[in-house]
C-alpha atoms as a PDB file:
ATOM      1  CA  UNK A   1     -28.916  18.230  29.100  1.00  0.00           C
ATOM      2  CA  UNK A   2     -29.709  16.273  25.939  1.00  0.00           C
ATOM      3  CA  UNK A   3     -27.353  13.074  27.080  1.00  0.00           C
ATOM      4  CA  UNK A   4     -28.315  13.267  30.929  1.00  0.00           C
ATOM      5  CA  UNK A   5     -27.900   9.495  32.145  1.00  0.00           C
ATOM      6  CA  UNK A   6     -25.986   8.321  29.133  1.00  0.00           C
ATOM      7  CA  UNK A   7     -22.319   7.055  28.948  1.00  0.00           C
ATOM      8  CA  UNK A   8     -20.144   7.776  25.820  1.00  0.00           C
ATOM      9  CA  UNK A   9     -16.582   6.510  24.241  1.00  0.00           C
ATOM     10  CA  UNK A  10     -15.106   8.967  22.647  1.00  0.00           C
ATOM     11  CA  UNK A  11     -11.698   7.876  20.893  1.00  0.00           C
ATOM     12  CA  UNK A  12      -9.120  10.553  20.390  1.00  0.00           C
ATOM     13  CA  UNK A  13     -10.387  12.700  22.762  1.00  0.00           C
ATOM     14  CA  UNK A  14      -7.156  13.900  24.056  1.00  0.00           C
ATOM     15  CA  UNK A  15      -7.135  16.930  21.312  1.00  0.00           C
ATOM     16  CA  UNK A  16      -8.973  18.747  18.400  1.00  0.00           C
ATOM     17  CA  UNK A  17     -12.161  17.511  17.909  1.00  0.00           C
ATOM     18  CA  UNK A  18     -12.511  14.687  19.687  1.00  0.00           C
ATOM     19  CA  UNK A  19     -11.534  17.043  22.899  1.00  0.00           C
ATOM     20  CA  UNK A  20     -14.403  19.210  22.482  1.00  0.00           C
ATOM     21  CA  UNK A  21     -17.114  16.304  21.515  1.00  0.00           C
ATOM     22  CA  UNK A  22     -15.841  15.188  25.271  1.00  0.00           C
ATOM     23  CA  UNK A  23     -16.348  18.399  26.863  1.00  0.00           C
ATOM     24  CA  UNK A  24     -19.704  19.020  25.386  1.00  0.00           C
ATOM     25  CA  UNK A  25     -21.242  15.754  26.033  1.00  0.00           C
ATOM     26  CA  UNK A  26     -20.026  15.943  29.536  1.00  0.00           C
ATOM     27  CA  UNK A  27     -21.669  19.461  29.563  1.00  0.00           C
ATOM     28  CA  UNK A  28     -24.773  17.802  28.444  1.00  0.00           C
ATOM     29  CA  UNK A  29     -25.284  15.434  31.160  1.00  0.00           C
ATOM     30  CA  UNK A  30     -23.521  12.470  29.530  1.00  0.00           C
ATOM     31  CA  UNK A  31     -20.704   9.872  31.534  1.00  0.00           C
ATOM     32  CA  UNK A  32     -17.388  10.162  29.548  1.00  0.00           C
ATOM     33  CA  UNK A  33     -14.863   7.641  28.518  1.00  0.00           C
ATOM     34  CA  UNK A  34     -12.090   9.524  27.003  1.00  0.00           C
ATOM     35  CA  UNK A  35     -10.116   7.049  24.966  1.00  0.00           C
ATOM     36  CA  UNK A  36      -7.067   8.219  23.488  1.00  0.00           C
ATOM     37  CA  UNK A  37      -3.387   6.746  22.802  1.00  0.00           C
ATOM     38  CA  UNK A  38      -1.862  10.156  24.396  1.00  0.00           C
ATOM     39  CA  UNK A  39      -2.119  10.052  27.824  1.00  0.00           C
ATOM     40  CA  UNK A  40      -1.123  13.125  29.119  1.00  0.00           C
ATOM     41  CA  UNK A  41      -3.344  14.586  26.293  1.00  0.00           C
ATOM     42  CA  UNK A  42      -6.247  12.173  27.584  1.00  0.00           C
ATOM     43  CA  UNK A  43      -6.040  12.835  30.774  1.00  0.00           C
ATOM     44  CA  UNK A  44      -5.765  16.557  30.930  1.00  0.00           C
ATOM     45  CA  UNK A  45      -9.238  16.443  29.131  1.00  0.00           C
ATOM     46  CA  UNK A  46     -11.216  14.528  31.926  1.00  0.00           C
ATOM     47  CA  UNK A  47      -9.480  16.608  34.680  1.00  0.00           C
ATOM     48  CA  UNK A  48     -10.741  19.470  32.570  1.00  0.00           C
ATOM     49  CA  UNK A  49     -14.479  18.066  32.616  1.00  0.00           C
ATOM     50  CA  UNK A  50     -14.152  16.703  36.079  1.00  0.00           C
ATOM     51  CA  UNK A  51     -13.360  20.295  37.162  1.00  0.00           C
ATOM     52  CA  UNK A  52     -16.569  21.684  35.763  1.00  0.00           C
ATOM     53  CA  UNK A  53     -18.454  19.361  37.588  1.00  0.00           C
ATOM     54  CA  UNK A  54     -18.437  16.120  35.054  1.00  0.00           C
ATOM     55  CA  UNK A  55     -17.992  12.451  35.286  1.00  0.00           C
ATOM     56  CA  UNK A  56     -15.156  11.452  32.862  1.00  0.00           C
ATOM     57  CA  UNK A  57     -12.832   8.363  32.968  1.00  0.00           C
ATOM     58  CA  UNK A  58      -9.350   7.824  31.454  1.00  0.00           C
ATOM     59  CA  UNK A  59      -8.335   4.479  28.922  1.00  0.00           C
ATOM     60  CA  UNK A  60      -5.342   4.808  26.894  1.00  0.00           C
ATOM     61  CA  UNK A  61      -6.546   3.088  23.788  1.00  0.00           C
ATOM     62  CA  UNK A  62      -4.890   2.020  20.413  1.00  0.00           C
ATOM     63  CA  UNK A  63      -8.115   1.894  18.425  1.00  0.00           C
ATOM     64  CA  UNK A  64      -5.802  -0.593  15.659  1.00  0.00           C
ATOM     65  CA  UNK A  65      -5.386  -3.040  18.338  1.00  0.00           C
ATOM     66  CA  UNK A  66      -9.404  -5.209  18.801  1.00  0.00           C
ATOM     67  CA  UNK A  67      -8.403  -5.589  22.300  1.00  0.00           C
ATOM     68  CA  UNK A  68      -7.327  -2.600  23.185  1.00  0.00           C
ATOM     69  CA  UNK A  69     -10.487  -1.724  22.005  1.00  0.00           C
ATOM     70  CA  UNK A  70     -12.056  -3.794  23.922  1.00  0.00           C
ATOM     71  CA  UNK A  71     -10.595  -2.682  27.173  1.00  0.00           C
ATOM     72  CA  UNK A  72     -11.775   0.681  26.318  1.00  0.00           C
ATOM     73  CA  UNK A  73     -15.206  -0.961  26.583  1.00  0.00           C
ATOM     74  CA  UNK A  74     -14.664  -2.597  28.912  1.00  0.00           C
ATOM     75  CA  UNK A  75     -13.202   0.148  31.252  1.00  0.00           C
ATOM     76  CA  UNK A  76     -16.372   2.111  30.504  1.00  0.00           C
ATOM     77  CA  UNK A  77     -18.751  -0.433  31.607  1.00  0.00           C
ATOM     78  CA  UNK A  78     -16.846  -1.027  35.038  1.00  0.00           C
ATOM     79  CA  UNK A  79     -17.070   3.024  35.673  1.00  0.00           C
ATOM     80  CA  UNK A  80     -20.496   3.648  34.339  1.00  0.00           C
ATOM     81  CA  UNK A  81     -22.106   0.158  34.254  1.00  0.00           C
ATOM     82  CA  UNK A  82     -22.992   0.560  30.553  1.00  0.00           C
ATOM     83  CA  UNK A  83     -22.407   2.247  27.059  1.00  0.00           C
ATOM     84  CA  UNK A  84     -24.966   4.244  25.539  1.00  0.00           C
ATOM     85  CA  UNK A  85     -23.335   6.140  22.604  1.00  0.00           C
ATOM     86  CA  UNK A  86     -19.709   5.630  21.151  1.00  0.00           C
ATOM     87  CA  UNK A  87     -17.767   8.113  18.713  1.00  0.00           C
ATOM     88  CA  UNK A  88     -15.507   7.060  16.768  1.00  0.00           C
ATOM     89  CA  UNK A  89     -13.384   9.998  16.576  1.00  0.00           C
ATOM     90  CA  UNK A  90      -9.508   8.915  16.348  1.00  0.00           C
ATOM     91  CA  UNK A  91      -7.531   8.862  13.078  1.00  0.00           C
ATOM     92  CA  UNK A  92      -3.604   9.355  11.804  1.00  0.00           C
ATOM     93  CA  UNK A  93      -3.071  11.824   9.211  1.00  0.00           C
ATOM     94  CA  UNK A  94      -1.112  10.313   5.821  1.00  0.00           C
ATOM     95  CA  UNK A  95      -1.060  12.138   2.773  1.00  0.00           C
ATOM     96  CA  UNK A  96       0.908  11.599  -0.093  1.00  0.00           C
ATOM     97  CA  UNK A  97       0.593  10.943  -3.914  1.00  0.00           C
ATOM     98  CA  UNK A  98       0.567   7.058  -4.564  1.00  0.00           C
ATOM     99  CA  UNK A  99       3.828   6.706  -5.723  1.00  0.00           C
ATOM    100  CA  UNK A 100       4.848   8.041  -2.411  1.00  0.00           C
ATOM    101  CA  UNK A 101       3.276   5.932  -0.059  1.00  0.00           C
ATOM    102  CA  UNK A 102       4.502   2.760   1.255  1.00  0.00           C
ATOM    103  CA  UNK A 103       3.038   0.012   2.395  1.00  0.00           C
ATOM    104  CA  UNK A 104       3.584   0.759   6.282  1.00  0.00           C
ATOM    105  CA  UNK A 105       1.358   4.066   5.482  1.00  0.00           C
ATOM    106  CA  UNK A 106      -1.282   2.022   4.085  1.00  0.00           C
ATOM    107  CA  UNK A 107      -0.869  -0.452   6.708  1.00  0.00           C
ATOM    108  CA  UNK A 108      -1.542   2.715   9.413  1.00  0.00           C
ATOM    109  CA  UNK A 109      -3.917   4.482   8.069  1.00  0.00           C
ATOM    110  CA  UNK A 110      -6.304   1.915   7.357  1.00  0.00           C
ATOM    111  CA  UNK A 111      -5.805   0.288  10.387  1.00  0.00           C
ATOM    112  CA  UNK A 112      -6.287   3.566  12.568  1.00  0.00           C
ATOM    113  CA  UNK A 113      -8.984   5.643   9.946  1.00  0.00           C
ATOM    114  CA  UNK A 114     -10.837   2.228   8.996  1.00  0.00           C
ATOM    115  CA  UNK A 115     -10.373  -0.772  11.174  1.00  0.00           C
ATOM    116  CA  UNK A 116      -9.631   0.819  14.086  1.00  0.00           C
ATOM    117  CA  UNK A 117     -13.666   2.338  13.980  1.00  0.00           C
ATOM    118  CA  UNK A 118     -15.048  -1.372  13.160  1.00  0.00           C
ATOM    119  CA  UNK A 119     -12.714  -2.409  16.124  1.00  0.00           C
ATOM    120  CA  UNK A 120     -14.616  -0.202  18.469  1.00  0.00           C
ATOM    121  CA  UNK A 121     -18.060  -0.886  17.281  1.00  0.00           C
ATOM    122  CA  UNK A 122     -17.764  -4.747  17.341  1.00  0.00           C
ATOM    123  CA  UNK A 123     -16.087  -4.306  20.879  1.00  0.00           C
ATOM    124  CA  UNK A 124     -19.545  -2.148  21.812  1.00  0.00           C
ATOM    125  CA  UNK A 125     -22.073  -4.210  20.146  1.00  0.00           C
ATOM    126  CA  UNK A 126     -22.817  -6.633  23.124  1.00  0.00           C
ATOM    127  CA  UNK A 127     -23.596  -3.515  25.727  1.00  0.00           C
ATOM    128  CA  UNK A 128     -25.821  -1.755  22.929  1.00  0.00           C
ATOM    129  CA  UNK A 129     -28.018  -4.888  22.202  1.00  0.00           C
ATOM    130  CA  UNK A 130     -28.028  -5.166  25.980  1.00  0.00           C
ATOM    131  CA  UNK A 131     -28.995  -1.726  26.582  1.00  0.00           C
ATOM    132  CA  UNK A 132     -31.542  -2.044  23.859  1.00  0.00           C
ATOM    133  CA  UNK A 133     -29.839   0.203  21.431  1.00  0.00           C
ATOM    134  CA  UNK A 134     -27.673   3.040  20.880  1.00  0.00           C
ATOM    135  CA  UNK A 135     -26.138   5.593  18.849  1.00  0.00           C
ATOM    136  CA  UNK A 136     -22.400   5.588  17.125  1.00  0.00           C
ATOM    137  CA  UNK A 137     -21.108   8.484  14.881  1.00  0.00           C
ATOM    138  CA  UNK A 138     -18.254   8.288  12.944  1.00  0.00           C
ATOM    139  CA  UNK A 139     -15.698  11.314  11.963  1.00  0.00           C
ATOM    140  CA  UNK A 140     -15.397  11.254   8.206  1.00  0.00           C
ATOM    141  CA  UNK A 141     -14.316  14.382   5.906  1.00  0.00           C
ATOM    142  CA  UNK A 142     -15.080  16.243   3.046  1.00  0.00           C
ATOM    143  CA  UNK A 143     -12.261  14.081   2.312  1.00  0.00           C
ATOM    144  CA  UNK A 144     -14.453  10.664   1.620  1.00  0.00           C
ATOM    145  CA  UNK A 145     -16.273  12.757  -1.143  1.00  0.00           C
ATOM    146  CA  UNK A 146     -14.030  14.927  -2.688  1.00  0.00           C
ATOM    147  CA  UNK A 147     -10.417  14.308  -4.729  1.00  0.00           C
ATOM    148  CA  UNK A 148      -7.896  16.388  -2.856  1.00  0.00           C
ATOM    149  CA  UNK A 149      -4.134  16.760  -4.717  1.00  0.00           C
ATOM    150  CA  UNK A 150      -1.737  14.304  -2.511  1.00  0.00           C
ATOM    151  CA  UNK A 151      -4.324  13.264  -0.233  1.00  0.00           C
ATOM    152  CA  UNK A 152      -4.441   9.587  -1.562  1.00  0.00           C
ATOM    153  CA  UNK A 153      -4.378   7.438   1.444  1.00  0.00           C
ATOM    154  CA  UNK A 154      -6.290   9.714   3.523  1.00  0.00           C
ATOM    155  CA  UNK A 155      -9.098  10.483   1.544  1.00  0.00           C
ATOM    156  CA  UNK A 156      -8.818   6.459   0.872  1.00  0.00           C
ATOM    157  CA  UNK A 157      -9.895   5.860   4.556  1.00  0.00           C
ATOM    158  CA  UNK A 158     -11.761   8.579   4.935  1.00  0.00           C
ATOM    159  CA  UNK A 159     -14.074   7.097   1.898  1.00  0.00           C
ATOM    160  CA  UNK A 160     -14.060   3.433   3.363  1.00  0.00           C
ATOM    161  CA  UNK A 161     -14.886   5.475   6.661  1.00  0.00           C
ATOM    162  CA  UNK A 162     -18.348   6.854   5.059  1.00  0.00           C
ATOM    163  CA  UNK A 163     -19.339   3.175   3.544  1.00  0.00           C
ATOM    164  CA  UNK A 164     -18.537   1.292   6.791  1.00  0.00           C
ATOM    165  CA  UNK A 165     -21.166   3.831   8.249  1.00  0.00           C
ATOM    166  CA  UNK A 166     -24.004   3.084   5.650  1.00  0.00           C
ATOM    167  CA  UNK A 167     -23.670  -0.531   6.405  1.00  0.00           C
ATOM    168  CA  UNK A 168     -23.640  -0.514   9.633  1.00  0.00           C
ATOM    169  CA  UNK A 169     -26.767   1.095   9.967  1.00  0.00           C
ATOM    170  CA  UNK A 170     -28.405  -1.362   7.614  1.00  0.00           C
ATOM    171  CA  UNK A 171     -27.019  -4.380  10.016  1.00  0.00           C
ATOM    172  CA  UNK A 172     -27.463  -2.557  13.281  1.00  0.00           C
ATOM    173  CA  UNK A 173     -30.788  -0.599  12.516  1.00  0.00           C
ATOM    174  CA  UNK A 174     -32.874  -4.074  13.833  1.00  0.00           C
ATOM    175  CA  UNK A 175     -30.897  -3.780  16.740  1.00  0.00           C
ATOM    176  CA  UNK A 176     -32.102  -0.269  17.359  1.00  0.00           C
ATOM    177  CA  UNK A 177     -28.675   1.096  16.958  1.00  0.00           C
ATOM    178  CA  UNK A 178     -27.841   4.188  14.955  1.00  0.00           C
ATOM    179  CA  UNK A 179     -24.800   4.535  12.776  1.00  0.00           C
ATOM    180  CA  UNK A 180     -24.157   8.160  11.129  1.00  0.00           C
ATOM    181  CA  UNK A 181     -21.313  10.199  10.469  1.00  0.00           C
ATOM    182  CA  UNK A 182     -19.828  13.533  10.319  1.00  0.00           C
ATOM    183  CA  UNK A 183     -17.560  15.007   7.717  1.00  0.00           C
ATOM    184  CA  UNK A 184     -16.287  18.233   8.595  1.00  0.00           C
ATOM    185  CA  UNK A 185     -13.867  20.446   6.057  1.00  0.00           C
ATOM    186  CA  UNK A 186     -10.979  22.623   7.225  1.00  0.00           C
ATOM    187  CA  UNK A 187     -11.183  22.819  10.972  1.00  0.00           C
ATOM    188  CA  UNK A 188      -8.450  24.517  13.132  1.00  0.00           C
ATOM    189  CA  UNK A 189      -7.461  21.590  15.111  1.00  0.00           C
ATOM    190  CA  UNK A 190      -3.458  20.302  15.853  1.00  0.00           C
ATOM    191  CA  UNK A 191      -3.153  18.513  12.939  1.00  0.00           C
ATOM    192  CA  UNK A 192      -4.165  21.431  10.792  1.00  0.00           C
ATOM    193  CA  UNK A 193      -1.533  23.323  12.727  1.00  0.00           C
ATOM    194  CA  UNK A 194       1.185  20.327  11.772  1.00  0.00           C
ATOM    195  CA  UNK A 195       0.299  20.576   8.367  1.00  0.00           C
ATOM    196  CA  UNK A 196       0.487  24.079   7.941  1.00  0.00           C
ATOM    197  CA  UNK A 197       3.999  23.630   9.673  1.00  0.00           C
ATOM    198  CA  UNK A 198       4.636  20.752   7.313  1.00  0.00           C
ATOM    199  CA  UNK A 199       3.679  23.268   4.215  1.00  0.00           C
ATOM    200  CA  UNK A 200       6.067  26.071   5.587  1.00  0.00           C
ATOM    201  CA  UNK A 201       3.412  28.797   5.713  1.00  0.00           C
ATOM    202  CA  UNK A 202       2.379  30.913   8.676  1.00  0.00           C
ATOM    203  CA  UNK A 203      -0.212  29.685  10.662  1.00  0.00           C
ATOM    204  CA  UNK A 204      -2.574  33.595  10.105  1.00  0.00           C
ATOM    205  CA  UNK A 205      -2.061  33.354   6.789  1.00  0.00           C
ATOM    206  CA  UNK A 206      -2.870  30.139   5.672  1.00  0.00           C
ATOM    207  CA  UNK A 207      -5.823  29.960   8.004  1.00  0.00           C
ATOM    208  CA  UNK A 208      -7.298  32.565   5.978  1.00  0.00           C
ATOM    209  CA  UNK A 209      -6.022  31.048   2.771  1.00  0.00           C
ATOM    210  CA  UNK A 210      -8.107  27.832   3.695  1.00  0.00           C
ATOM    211  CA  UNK A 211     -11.183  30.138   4.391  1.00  0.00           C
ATOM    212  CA  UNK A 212     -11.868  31.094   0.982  1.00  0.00           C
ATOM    213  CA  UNK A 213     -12.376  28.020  -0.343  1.00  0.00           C
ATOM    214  CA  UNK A 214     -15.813  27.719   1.622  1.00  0.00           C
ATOM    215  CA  UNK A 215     -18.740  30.504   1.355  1.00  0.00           C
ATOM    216  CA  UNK A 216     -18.344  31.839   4.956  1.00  0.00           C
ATOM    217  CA  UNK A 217     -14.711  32.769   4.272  1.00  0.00           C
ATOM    218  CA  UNK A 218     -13.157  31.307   7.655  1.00  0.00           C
ATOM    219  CA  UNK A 219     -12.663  27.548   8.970  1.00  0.00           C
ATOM    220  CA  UNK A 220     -14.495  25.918  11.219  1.00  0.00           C
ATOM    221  CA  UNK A 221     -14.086  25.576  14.737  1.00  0.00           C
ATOM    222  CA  UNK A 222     -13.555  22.061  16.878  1.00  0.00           C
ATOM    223  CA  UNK A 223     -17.057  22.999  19.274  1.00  0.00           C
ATOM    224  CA  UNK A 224     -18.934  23.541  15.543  1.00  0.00           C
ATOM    225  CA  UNK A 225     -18.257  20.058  14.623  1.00  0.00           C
ATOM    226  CA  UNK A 226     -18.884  18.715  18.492  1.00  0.00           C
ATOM    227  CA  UNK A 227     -22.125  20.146  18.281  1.00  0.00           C
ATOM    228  CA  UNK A 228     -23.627  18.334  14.604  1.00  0.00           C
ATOM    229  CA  UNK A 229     -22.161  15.144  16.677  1.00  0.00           C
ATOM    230  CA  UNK A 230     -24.348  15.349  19.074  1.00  0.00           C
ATOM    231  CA  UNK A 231     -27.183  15.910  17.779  1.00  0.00           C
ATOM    232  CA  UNK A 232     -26.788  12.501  15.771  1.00  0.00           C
ATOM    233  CA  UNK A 233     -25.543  11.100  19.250  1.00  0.00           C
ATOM    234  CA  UNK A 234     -29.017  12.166  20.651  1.00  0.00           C
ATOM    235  CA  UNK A 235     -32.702  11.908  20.992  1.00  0.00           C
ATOM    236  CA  UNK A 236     -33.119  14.364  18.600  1.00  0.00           C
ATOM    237  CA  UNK A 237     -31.857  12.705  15.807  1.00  0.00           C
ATOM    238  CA  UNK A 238     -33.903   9.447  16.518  1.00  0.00           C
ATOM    239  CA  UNK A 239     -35.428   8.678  12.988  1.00  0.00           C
ATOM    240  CA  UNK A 240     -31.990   9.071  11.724  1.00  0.00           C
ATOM    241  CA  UNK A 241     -29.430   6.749  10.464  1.00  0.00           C
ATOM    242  CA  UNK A 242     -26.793   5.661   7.474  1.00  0.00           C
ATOM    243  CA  UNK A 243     -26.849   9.925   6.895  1.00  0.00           C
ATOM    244  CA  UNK A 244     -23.552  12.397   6.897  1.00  0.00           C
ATOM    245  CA  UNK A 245     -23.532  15.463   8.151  1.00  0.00           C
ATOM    246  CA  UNK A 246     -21.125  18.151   6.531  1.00  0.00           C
ATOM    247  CA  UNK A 247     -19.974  20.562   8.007  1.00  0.00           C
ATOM    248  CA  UNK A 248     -17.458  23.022   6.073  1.00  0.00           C
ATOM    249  CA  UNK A 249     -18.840  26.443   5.757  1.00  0.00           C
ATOM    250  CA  UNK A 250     -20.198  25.206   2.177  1.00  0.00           C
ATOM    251  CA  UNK A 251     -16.788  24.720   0.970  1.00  0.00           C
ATOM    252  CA  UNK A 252     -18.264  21.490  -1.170  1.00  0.00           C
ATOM    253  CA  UNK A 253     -21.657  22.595  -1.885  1.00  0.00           C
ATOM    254  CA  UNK A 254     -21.419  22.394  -5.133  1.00  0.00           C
END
C-alpha cells in the first residue's frame, strides 16, 4: 500500500496505460481521479476499481483546454479534499513526415502531448504547495530521444514532453514537488492496435515484429509501465527528480 492516504489525477485513464496506472494506484491505497475525454472509457475504469474495493471518481477532461483542467482539479479536491500526486498520462497520436503535416496536427498534438501536461500542473500547483509537496510524472517515449521514420510531430512533443519535465523540477523542487517522467517503447496498448490497423499488418505478427527490436524479444505490457510510475509517484523515489525512466525491453540501450 505504497500510496495509502494519497489522492491522484490520472489523465487518460480511460485506456492503455493510463488505465492500468489507475488500477494500480487504487490497488495501492491511493484516491483516484480518472480524467479522461472518453467517458464511457473513463468511467468503466472507476466502476472497475470501485468494484475491487477502491475509491475512484469520474471528470471528463480535455487536458488542451486550462480550464477544463482545472475542473479536473478541482473535482478531485471536492471528492478527496486534496491532490497528492498527478500523472500526466493523456496524449493524441500524429505521425507523419513534415511535408505531411498540417498545421491543425501541429496545433493538436502540441496542445494535447505538450500544453495540455503544463495545463494540468499549473491547475495542481496551488493544492501541492498547500499540501506541502507532491509528486507529478509525465508519460514521455523512447520517442523524445530517438529519430523514428514519419514520426515527426510526435516524437516533436514527445521531446518538448521530456524538457518541460527537467524544468519543472528545477522550479518546483523548492516547493518540495517532484517532476519525473517515464518513456516507455513499444507497449501493446489501443493505439498500438490502431496503428498496426493503420499499417495493414496482423495484429500476431507485427507484435512480434516490434519485439525484436528490443533485447527481450516481446513488447511491453501497460501494468510494466504502471508499475516504474509509481515508484516515481511514491515514497520510494523521494531523492528523485528531473530523471526518466525507460522502459522498452532495452530496445534503445545503445
Amino acid at each position: 500500500m505504497r500510496l495509502e492516504g494519497k489522492s491522484a489525477i490520472v489523465t487518460g485513464a480511460g485506456n492503455g496505460i493510463g488505465r492500468a496506472i489507475a488500477i494500480l494506484f487504487a490497488e495501492e491505497g491511493a484516491r483516484v481521479l480518472v480524467a479522461d475525454i472518453e467517458d464511457d472509457a473513463g468511467s468503466a475504469v472507476v466502476d472497475e476499481i470501485k468494484q475491487s474495493g477502491g475509491e475512484a471518481v469520474f471528470q471528463h477532461t480535455d487536458i488542451s483546454d486550462e480550464s477544463s483542467a482545472g475542473s479536473a482539479v478541482q473535482a478531485a479536491v471536492d471528492a478527496f479534499g486534496t491532490v497528492n500526486i498527478l500523472v500526466n498520462n493523456a496524449a493524441v497520436f500524429v505521425f507523419g513526415k513534415v511535408e505531411d503535416v498540417t498545421r491543425d496536427d501541429w496545433d493538436r498534438v502540441f496542445g494535447v502531448n505538450v500544453i495540455g501536461p503544463a495545463n494540468c500542473v499549473k491547475a495542481v500547483l496551488p493544492v501541492l504547495r498547500e499540501n506541502g509537496g507532491g509528486a507529478i510524472v509525465n508519460l514521455a517515449s523512447v520517442s523524445s530521444f530517438i529519430a523514428q521514420p514519419s514520426f515527426i510531430p510526435y516524437n516533436s512533443s514527445k521531446g518538448a514532453v521530456l524538457q518541460l519535465t527537467r524544468c519543472l523540477a528545477m522550479d518546483l523542487a523548492p516547493d518540495n514537488i517532484r517532476v519525473n517522467a517515464v518513456c516507455p517503447g513499444t507497449i501493446y496498448t489501443r493505439a498500438t492496435s490502431v496503428h498496426i490497423d493503420s499499417l495493414g499488418l496482423d495484429h500476431e505478427e507485427a507484435l512480434v515484429a516490434f519485439g525484436q527490436d528490443a533485447p527481450m524479444k516481446r513488447v511491453g505490457q501497460p501494468r510494466e509501465v504502471a508499475n516504474g510510475v509509481l515508484f516515481l509517484a511514491s515514497d520510494d523515489a523521494s531523492f528523485i527528480t528531473g530523471e526518466h525512466l525507460v522502459i522498452d525491453g532495452g530496445a534503445t540501450i545503445d
